[in-house]
PDB file of N, CA and C in Angstrom:
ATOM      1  N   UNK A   1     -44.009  23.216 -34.002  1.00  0.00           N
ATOM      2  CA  UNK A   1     -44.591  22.874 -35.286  1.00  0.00           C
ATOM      3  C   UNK A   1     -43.744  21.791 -35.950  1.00  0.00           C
ATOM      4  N   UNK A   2     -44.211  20.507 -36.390  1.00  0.00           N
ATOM      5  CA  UNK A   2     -43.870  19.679 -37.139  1.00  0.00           C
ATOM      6  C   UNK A   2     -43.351  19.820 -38.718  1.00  0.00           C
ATOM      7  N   UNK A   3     -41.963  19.968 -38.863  1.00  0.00           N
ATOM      8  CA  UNK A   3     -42.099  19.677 -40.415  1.00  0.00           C
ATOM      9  C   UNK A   3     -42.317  18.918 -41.287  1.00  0.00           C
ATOM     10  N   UNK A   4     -42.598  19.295 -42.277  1.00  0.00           N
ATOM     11  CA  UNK A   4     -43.186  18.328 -43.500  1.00  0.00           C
ATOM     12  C   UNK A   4     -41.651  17.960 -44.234  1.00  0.00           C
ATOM     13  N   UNK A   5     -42.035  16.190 -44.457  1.00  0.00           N
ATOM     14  CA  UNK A   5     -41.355  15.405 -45.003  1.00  0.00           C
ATOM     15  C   UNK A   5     -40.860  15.741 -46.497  1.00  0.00           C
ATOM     16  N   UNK A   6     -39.547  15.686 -46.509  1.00  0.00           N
ATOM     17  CA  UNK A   6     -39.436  16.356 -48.165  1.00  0.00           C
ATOM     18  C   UNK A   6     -39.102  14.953 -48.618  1.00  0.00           C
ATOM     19  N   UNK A   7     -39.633  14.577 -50.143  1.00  0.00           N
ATOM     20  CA  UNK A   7     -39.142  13.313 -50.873  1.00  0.00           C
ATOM     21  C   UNK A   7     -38.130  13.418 -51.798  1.00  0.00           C
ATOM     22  N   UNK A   8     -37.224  12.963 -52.111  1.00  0.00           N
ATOM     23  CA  UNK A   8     -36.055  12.896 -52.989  1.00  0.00           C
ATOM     24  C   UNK A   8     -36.116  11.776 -53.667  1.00  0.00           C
ATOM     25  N   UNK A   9     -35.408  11.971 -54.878  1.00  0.00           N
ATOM     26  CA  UNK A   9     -35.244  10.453 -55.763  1.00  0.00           C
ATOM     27  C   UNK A   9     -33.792  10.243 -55.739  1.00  0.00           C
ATOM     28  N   UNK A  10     -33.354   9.111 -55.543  1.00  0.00           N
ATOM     29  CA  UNK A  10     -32.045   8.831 -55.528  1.00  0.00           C
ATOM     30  C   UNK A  10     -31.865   7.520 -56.707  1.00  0.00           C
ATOM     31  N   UNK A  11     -30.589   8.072 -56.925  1.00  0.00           N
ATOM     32  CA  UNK A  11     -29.695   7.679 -58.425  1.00  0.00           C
ATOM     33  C   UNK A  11     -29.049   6.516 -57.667  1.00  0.00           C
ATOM     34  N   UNK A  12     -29.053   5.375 -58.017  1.00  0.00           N
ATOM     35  CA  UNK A  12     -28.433   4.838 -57.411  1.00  0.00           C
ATOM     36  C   UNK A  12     -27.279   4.009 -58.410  1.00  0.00           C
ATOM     37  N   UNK A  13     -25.548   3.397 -58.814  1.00  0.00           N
ATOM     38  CA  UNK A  13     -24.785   3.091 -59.509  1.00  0.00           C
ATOM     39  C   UNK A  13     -23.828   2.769 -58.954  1.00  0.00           C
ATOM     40  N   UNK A  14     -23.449   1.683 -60.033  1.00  0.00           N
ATOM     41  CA  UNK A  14     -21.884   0.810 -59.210  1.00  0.00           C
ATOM     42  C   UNK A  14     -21.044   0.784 -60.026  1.00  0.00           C
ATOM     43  N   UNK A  15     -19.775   1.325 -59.602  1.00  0.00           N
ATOM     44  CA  UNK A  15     -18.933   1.888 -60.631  1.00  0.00           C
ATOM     45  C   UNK A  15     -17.610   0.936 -60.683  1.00  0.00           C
ATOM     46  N   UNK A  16     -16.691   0.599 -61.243  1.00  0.00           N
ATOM     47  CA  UNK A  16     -16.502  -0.218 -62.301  1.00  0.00           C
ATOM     48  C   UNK A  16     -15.184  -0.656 -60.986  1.00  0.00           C
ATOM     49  N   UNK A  17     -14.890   0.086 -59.861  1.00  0.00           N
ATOM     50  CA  UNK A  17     -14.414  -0.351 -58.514  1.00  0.00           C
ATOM     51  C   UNK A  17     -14.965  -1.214 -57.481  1.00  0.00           C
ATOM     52  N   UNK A  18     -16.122  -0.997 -57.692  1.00  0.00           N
ATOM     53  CA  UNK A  18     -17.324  -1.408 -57.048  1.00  0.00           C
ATOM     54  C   UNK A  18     -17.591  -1.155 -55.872  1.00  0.00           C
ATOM     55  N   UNK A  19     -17.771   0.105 -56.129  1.00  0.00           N
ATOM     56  CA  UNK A  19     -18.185   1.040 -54.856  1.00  0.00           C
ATOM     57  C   UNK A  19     -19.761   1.789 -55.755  1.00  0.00           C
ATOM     58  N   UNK A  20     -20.762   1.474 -54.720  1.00  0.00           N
ATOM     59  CA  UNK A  20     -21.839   2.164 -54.960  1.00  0.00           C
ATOM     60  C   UNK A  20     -21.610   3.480 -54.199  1.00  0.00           C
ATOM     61  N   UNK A  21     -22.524   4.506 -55.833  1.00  0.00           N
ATOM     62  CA  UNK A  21     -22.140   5.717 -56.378  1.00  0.00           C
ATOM     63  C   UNK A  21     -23.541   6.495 -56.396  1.00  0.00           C
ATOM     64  N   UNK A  22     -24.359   7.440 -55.406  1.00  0.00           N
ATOM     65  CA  UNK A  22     -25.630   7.629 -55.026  1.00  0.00           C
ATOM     66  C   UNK A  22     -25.675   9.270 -55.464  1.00  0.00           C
ATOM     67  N   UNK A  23     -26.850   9.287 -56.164  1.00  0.00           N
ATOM     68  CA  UNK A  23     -27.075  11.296 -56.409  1.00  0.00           C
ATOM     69  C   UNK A  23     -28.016  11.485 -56.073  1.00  0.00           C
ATOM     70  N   UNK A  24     -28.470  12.853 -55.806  1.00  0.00           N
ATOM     71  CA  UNK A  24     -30.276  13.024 -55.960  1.00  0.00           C
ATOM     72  C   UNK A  24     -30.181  14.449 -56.373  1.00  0.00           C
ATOM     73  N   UNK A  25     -30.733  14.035 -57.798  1.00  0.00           N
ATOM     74  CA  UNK A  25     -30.934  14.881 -58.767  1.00  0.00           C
ATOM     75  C   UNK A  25     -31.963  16.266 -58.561  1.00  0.00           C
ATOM     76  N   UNK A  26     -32.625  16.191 -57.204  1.00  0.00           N
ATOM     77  CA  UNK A  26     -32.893  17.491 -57.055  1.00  0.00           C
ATOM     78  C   UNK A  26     -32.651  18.392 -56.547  1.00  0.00           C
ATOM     79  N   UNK A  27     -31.018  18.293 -55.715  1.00  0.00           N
ATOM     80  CA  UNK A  27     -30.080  19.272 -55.230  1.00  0.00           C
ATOM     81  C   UNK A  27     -29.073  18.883 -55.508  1.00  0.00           C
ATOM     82  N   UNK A  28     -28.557  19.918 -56.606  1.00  0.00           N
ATOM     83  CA  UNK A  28     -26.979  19.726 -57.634  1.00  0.00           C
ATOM     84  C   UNK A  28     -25.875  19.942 -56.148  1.00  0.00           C
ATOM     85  N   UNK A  29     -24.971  19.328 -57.032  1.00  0.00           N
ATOM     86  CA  UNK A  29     -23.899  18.443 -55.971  1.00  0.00           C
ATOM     87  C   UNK A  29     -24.437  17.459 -55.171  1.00  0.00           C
ATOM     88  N   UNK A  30     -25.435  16.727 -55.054  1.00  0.00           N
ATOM     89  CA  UNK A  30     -25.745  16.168 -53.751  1.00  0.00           C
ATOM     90  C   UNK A  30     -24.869  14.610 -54.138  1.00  0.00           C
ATOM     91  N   UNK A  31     -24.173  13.818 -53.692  1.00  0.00           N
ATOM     92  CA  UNK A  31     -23.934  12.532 -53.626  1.00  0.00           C
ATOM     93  C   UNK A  31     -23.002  12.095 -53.299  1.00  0.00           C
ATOM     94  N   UNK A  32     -23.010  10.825 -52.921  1.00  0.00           N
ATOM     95  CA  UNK A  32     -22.002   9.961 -51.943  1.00  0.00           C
ATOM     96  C   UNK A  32     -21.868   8.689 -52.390  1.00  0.00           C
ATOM     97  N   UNK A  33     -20.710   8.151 -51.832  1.00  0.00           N
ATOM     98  CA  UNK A  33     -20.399   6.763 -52.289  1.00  0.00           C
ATOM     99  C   UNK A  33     -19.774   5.850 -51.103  1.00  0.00           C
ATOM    100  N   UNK A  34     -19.846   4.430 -51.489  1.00  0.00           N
ATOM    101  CA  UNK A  34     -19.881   3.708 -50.437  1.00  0.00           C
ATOM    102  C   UNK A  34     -19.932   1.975 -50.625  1.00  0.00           C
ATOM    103  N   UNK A  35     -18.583   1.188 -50.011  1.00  0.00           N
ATOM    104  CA  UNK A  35     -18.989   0.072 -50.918  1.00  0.00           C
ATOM    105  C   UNK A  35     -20.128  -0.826 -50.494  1.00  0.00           C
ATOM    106  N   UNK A  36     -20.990  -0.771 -49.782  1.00  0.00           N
ATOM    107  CA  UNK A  36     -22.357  -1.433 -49.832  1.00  0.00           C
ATOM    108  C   UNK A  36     -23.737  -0.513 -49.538  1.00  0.00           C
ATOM    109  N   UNK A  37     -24.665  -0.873 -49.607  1.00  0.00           N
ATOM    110  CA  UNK A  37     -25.595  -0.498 -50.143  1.00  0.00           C
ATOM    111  C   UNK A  37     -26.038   0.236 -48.730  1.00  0.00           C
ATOM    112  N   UNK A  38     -26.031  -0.631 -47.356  1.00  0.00           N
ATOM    113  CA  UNK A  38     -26.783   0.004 -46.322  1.00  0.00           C
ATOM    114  C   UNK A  38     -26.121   1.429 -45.999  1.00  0.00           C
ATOM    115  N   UNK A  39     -24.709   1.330 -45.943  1.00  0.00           N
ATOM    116  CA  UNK A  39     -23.744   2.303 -45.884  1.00  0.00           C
ATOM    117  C   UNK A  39     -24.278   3.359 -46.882  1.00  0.00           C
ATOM    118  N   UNK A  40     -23.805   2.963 -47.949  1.00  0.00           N
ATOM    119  CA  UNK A  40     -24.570   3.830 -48.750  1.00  0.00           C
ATOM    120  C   UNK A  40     -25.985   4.721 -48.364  1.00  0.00           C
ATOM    121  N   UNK A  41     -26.771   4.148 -48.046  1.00  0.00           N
ATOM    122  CA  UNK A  41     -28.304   4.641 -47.962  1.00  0.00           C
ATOM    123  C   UNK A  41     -28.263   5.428 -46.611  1.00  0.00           C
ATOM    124  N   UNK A  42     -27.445   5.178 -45.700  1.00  0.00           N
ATOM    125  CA  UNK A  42     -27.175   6.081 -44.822  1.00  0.00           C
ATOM    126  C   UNK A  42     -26.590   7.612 -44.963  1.00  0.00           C
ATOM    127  N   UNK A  43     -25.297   7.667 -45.941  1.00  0.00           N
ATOM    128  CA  UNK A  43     -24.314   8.643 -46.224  1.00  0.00           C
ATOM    129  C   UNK A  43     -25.118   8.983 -47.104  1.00  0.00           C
ATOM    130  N   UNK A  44     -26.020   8.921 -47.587  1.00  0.00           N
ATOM    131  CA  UNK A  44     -27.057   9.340 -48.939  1.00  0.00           C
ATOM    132  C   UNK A  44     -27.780  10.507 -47.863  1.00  0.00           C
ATOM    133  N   UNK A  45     -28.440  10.281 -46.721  1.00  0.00           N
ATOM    134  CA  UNK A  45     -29.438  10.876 -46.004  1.00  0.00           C
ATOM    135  C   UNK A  45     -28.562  11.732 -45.654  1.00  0.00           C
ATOM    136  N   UNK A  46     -27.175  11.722 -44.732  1.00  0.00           N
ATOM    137  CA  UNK A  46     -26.430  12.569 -44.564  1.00  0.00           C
ATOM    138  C   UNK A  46     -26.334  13.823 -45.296  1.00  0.00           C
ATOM    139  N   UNK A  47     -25.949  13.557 -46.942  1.00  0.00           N
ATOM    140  CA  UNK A  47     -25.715  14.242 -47.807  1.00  0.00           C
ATOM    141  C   UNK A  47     -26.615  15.337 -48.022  1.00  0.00           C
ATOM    142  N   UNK A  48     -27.820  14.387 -48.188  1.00  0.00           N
ATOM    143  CA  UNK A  48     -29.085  15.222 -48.513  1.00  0.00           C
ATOM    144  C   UNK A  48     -29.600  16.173 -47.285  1.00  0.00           C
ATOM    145  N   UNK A  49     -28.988  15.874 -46.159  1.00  0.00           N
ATOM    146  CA  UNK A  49     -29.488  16.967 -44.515  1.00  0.00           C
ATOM    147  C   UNK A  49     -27.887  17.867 -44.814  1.00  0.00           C
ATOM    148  N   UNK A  50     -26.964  17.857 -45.174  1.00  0.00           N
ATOM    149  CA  UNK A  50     -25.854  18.826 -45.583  1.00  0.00           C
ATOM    150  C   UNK A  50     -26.681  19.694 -46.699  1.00  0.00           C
ATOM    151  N   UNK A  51     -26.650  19.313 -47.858  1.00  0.00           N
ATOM    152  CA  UNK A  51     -27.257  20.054 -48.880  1.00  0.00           C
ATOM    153  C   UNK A  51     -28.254  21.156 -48.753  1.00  0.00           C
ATOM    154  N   UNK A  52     -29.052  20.454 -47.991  1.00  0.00           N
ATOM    155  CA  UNK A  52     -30.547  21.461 -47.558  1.00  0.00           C
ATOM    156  C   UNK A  52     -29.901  22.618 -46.646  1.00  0.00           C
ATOM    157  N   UNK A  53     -29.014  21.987 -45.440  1.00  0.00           N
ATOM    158  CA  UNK A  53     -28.789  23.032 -44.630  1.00  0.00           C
ATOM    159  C   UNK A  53     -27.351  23.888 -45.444  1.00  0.00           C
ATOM    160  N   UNK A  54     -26.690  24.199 -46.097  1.00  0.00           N
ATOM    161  CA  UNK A  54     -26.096  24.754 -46.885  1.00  0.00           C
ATOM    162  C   UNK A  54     -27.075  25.640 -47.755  1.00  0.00           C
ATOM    163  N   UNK A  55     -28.470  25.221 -48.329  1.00  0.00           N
ATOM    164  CA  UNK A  55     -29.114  25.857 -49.265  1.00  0.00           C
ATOM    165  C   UNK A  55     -30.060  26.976 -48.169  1.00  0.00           C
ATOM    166  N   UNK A  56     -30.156  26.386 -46.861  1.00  0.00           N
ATOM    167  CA  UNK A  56     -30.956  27.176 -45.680  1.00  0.00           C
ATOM    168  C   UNK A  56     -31.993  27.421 -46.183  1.00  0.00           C
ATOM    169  N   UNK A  57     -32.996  25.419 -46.625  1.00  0.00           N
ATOM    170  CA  UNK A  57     -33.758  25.557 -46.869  1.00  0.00           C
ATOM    171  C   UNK A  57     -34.765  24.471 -45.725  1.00  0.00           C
ATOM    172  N   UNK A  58     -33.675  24.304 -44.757  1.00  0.00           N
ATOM    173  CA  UNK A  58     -34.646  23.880 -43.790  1.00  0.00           C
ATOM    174  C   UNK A  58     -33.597  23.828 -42.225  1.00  0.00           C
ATOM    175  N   UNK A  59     -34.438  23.985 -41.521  1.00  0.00           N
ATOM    176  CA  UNK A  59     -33.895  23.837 -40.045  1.00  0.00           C
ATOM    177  C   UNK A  59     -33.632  22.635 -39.703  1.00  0.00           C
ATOM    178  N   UNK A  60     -32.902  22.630 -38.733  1.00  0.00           N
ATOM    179  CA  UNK A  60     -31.344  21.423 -37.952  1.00  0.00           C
ATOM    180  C   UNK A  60     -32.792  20.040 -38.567  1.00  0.00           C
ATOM    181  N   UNK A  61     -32.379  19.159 -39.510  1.00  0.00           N
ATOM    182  CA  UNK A  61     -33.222  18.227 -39.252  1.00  0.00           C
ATOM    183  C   UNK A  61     -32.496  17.257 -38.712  1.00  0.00           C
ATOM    184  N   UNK A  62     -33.340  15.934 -37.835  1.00  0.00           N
ATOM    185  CA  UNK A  62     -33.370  15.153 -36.974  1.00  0.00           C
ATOM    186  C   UNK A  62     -33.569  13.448 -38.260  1.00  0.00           C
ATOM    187  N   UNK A  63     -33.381  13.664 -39.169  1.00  0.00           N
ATOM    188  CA  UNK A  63     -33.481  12.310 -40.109  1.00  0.00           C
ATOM    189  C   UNK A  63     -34.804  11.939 -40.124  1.00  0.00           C
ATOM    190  N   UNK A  64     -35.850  12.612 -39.490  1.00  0.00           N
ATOM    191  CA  UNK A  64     -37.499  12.313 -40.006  1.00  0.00           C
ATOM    192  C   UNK A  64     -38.230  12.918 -40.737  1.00  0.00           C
ATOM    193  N   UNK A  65     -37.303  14.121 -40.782  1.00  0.00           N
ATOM    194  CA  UNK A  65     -38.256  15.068 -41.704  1.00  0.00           C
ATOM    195  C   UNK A  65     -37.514  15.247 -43.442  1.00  0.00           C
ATOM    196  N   UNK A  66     -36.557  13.725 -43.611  1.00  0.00           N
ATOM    197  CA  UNK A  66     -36.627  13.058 -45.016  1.00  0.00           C
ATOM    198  C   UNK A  66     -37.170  11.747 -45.523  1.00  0.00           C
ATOM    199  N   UNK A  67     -37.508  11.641 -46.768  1.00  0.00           N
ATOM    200  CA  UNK A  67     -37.779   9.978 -46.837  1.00  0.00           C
ATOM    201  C   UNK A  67     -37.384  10.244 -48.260  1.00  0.00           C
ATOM    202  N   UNK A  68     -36.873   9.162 -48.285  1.00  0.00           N
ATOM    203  CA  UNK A  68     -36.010   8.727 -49.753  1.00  0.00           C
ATOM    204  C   UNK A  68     -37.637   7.678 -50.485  1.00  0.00           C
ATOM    205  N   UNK A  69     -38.107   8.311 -51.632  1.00  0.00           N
ATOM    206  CA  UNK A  69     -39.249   7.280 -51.735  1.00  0.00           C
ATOM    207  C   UNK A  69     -38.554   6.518 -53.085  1.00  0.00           C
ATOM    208  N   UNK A  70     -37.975   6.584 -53.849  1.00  0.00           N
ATOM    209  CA  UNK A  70     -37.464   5.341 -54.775  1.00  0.00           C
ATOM    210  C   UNK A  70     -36.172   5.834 -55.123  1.00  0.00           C
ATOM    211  N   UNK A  71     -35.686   4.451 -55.513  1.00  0.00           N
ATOM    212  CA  UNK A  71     -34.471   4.732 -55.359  1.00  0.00           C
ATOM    213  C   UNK A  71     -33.816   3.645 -56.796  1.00  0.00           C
ATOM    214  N   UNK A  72     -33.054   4.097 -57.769  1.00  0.00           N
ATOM    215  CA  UNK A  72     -32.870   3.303 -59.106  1.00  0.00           C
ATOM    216  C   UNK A  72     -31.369   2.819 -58.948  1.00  0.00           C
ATOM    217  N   UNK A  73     -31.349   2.306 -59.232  1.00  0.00           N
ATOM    218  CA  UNK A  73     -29.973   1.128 -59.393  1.00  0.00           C
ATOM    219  C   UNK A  73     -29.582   0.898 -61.059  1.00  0.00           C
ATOM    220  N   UNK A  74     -28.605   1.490 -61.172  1.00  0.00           N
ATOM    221  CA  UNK A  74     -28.224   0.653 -62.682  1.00  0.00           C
ATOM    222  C   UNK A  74     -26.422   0.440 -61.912  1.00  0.00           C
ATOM    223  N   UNK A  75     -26.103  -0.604 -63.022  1.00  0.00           N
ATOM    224  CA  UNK A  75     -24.686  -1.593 -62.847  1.00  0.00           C
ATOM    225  C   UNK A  75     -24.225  -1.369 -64.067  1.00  0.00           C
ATOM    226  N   UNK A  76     -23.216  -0.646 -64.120  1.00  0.00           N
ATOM    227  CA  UNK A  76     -22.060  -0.362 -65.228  1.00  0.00           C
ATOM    228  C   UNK A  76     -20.910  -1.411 -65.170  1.00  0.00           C
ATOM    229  N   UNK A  77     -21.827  -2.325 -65.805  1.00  0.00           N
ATOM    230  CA  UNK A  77     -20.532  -3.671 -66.510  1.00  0.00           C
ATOM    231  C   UNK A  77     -19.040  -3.336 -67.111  1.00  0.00           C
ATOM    232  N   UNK A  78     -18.042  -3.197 -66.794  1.00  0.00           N
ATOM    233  CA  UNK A  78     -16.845  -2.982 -68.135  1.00  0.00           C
ATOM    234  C   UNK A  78     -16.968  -4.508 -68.211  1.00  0.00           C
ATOM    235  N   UNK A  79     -16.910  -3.840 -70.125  1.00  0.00           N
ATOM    236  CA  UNK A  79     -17.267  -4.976 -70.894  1.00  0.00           C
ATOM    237  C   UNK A  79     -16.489  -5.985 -70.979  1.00  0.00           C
ATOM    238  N   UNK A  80     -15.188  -6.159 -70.471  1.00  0.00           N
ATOM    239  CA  UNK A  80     -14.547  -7.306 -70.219  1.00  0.00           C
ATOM    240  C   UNK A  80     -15.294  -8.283 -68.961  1.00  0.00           C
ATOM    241  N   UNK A  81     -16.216  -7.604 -68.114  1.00  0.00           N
ATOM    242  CA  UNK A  81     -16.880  -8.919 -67.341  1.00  0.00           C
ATOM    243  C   UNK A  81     -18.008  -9.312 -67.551  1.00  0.00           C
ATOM    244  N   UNK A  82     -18.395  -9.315 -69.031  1.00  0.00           N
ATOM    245  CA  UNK A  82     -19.984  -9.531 -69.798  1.00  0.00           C
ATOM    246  C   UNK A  82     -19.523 -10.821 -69.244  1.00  0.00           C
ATOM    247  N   UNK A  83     -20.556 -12.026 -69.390  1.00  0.00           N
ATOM    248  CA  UNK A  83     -20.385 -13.445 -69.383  1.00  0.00           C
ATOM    249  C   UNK A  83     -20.268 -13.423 -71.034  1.00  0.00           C
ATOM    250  N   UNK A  84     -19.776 -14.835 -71.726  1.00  0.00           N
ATOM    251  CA  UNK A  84     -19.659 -15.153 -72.857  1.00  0.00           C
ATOM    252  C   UNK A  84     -20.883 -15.464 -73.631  1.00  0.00           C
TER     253      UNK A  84
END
């Protein structure tokens, strides 16, 4: 039997090191960080196949039976690098 695809929303933020900083707000603790984005979006999926199988709310998944469907980006400026 095939499982069904679960969707997550991911948080996506770049923190003032500049290392992008990833959550998904619908399994507390879930997130990872990483300084570029593909990296990131990888260790994001990771996270989220740890989480589930810790909550033993799904069997060994294989990375198909998630899909990340949007994903938000905000950039936390310290205000010393506003432009003038």
């Amino acid at each position: 039997m095939k499982s069904k695809a679960r969707t997550f929303n991911l948080v996506i933020e770049k923190d003032r090191d500049g290392y992008f900083v990833a959550s998904v707000p619908e399994l507390r603790g879930c997130h990872t960080q990483a300084k570029s984005l593909d990296v990131l979006l990888q260790r994001a999926r990771e996270a989220i196949e740890l989480c589930l199988e810790v909550e033993e709310e799904s069997p060994s998944l294989t990375g198909r039976g998630i899909r990340m469907i949007s994903a938000y980006e905000t950039i936390n400026r310290h205000p010393s690098s506003r432009a003038p």
